[in-house]
N, C-alpha and C. Protein backbone atom coordinates (compact mmCIF):
# COMPACT_ATOMS: atom_id res chain seq x y z
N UNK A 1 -39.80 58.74 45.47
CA UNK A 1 -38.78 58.00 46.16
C UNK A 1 -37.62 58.90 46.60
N UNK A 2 -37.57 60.03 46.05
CA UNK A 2 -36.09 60.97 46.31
C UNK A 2 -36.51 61.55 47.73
N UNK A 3 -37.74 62.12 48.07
CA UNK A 3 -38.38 62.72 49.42
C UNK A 3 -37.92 61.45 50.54
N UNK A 4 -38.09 60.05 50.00
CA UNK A 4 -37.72 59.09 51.30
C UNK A 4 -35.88 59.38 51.39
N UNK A 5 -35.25 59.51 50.76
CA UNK A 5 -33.44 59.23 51.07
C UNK A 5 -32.89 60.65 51.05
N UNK A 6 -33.90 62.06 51.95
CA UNK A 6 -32.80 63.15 51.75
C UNK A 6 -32.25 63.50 52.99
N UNK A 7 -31.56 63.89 53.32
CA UNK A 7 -30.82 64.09 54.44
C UNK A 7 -31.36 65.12 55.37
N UNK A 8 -30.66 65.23 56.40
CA UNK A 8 -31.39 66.58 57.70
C UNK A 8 -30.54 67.67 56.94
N UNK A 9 -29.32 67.37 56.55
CA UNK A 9 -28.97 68.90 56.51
C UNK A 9 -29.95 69.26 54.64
N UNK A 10 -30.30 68.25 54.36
CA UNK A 10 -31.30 68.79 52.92
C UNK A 10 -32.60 69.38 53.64
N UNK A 11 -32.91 69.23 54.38
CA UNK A 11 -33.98 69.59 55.51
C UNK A 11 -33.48 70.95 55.84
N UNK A 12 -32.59 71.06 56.64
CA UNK A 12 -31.82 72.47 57.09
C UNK A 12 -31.67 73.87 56.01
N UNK A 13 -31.65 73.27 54.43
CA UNK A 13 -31.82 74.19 53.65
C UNK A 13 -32.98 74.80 53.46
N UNK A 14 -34.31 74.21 53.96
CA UNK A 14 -35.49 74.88 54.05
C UNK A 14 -36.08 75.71 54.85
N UNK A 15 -35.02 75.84 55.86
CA UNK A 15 -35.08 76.50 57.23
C UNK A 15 -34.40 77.78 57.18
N UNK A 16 -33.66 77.88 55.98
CA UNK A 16 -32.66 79.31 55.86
C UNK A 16 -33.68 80.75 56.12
N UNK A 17 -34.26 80.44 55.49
CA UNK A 17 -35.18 81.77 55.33
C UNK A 17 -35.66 81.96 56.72
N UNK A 18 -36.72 80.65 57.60
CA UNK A 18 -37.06 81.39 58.40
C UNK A 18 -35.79 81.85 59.49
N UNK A 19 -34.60 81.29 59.66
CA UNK A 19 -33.82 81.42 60.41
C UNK A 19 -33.24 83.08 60.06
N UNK A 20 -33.04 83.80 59.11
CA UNK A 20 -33.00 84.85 58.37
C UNK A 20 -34.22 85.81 58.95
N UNK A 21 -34.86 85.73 58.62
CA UNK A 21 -36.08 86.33 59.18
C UNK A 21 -35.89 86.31 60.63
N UNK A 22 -35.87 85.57 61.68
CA UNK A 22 -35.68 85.74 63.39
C UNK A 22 -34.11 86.11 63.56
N UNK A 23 -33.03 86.32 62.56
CA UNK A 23 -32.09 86.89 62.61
C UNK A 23 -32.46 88.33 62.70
N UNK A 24 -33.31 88.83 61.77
CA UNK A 24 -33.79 90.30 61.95
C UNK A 24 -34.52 90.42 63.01
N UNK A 25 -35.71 89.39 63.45
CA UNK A 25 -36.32 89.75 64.62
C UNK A 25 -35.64 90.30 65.98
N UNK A 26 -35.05 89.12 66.31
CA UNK A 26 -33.70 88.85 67.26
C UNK A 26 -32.84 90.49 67.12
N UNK A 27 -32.50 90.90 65.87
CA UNK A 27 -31.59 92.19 65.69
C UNK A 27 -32.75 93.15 66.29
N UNK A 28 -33.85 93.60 65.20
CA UNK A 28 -34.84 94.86 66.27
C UNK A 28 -34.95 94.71 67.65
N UNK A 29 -35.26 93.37 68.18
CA UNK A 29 -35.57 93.41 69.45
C UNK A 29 -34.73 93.57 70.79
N UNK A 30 -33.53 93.39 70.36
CA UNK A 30 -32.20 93.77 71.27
C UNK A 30 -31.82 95.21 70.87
N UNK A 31 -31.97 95.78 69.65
CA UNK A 31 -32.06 97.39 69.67
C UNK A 31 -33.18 97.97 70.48
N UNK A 32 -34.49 97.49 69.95
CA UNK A 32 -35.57 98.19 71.18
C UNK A 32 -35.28 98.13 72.60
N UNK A 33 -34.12 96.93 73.36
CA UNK A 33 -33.92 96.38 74.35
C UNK A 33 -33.03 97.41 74.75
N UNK A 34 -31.76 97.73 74.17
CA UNK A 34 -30.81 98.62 74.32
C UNK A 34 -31.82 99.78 74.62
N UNK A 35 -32.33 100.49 73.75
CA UNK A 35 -33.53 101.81 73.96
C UNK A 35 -33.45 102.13 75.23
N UNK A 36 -34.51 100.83 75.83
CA UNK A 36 -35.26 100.99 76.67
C UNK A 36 -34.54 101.13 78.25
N UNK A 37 -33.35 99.74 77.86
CA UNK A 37 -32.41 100.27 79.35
C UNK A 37 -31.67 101.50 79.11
N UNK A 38 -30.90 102.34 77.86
CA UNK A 38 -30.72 103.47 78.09
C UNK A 38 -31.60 104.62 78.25
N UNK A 39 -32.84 104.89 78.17
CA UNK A 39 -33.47 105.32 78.26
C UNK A 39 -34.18 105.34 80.06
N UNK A 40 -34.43 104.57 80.24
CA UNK A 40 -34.07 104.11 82.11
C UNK A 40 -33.28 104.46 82.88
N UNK A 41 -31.67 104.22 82.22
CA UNK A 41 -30.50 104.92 83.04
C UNK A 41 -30.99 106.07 83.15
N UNK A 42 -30.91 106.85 81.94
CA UNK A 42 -31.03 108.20 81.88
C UNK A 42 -32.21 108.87 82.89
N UNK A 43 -33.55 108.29 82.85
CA UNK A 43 -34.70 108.32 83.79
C UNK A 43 -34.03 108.33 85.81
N UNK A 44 -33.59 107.37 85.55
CA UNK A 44 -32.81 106.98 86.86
C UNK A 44 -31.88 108.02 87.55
N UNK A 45 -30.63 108.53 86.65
CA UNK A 45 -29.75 109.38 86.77
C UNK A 45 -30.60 110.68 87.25
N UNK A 46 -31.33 111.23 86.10
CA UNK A 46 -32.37 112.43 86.53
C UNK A 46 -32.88 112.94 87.59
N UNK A 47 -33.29 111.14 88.00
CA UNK A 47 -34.49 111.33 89.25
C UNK A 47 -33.21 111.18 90.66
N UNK A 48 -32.28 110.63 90.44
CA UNK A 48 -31.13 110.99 91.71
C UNK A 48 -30.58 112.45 91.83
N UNK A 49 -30.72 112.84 90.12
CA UNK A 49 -30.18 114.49 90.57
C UNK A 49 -31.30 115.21 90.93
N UNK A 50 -32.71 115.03 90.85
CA UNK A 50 -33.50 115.85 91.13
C UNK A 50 -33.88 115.90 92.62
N UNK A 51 -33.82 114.35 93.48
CA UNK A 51 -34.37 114.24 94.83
C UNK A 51 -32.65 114.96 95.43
N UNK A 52 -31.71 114.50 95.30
CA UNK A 52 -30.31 115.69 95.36
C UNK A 52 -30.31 117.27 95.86
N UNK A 53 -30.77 117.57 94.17
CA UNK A 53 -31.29 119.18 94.41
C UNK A 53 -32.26 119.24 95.77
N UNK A 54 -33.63 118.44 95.55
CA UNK A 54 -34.48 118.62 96.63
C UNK A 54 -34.35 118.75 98.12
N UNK A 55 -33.59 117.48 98.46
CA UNK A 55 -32.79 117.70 99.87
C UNK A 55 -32.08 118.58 100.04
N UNK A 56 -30.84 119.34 99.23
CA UNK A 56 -30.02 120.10 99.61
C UNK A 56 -30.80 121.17 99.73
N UNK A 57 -32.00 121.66 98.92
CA UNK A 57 -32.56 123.02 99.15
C UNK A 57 -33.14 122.83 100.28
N UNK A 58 -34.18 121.44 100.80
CA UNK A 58 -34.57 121.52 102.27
C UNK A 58 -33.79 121.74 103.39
N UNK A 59 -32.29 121.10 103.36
CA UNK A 59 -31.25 121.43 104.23
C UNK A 59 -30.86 122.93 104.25
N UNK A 60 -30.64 123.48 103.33
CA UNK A 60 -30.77 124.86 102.97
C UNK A 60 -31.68 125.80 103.32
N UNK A 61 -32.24 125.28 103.19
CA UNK A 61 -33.60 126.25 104.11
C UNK A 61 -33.60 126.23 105.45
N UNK A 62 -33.43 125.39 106.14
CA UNK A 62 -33.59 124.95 107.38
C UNK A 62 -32.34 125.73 107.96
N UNK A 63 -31.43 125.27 107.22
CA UNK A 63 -30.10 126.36 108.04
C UNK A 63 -29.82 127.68 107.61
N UNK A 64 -30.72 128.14 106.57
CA UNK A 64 -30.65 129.92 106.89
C UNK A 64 -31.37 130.50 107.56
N UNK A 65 -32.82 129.38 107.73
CA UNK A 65 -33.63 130.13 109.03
C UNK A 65 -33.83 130.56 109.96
N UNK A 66 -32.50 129.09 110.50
CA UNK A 66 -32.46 128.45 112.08
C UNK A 66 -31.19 128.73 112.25
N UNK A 67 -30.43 128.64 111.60
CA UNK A 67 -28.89 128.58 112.01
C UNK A 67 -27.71 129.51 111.68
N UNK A 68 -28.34 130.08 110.50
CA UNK A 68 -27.37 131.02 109.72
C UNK A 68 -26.88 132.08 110.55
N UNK A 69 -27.89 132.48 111.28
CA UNK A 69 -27.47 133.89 112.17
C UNK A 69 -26.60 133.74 113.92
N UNK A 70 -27.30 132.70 113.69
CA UNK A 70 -26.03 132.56 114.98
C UNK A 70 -24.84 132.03 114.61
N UNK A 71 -24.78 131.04 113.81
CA UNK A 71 -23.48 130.66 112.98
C UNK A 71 -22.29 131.75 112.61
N UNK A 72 -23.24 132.79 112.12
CA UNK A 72 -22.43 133.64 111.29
C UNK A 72 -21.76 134.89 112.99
N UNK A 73 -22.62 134.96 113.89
CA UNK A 73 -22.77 135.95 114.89
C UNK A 73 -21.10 134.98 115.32
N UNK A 74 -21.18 133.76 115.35
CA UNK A 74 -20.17 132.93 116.25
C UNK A 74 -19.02 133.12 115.23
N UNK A 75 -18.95 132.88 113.60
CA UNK A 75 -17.50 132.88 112.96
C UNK A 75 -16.88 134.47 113.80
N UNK A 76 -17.78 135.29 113.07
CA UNK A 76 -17.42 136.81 112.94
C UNK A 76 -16.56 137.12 114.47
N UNK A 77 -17.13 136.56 115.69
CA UNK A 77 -16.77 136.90 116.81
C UNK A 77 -15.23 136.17 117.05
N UNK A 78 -15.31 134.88 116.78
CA UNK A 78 -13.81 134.32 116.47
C UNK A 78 -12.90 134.86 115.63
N UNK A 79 -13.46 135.51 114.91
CA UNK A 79 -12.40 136.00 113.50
C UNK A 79 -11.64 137.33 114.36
N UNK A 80 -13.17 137.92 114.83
CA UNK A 80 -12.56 139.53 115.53
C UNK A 80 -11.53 139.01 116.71
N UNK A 81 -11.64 137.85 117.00
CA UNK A 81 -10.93 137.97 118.28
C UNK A 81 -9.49 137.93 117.94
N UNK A 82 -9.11 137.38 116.61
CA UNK A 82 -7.89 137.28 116.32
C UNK A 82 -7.06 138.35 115.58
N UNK A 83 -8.04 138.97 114.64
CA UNK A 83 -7.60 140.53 114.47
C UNK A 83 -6.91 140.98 115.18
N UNK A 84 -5.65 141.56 114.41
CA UNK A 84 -4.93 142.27 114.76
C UNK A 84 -5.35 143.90 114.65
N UNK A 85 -5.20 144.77 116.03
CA UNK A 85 -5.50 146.27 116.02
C UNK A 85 -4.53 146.91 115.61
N UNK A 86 -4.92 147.40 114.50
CA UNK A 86 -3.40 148.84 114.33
C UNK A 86 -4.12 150.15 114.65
N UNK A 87 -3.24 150.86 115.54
CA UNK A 87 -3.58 152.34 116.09
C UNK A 87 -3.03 152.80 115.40
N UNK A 88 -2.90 153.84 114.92
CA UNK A 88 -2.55 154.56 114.06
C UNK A 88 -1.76 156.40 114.50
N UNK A 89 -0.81 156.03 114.45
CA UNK A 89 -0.15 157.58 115.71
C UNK A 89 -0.24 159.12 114.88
């Protein structure tokens, strides 16, 4: 007769444990969660500095092949033009 008149929250005391138990679940699985998106950033970050490097060396290449020497033929000729000559008596 005591099983017919007990209450929900007398009910609720039988539930501690498993609620305890998916308290830990719940805890590992938002640490593995954390992991995995820092671990991603980091993946992410990498792969922007690496395609980065990549382009700038293709740009780099392209303009010491193609461009560097006339570039440099054109500063040098502007620079000389402004030089000042000292003769020397």
């Amino acid at each position: 007769m005591t099983l017919a008149r007990m209450n929900i929250s007398d009910y609720l005391q039988f539930l501690e444990p498993i609620q305890e138990q998916l308290n830990k679940v719940y805890s590992i699985a938002s640490l593995g969660l954390t992991v995995l998106i820092c671990l991603w950033l980091f993946n992410f970050i990498v792969g922007l500095i690496q395609r980065t490097y990549s382009v700038g060396k293709a740009i780099g290449g392209v303009y010491r092949n193609y461009f560097h020497k006339y570039l440099r033929q054109a500063i040098l000729g502007v620079l000389n033009t402004f030089k000042k000559t000292t003769n020397p008596i």
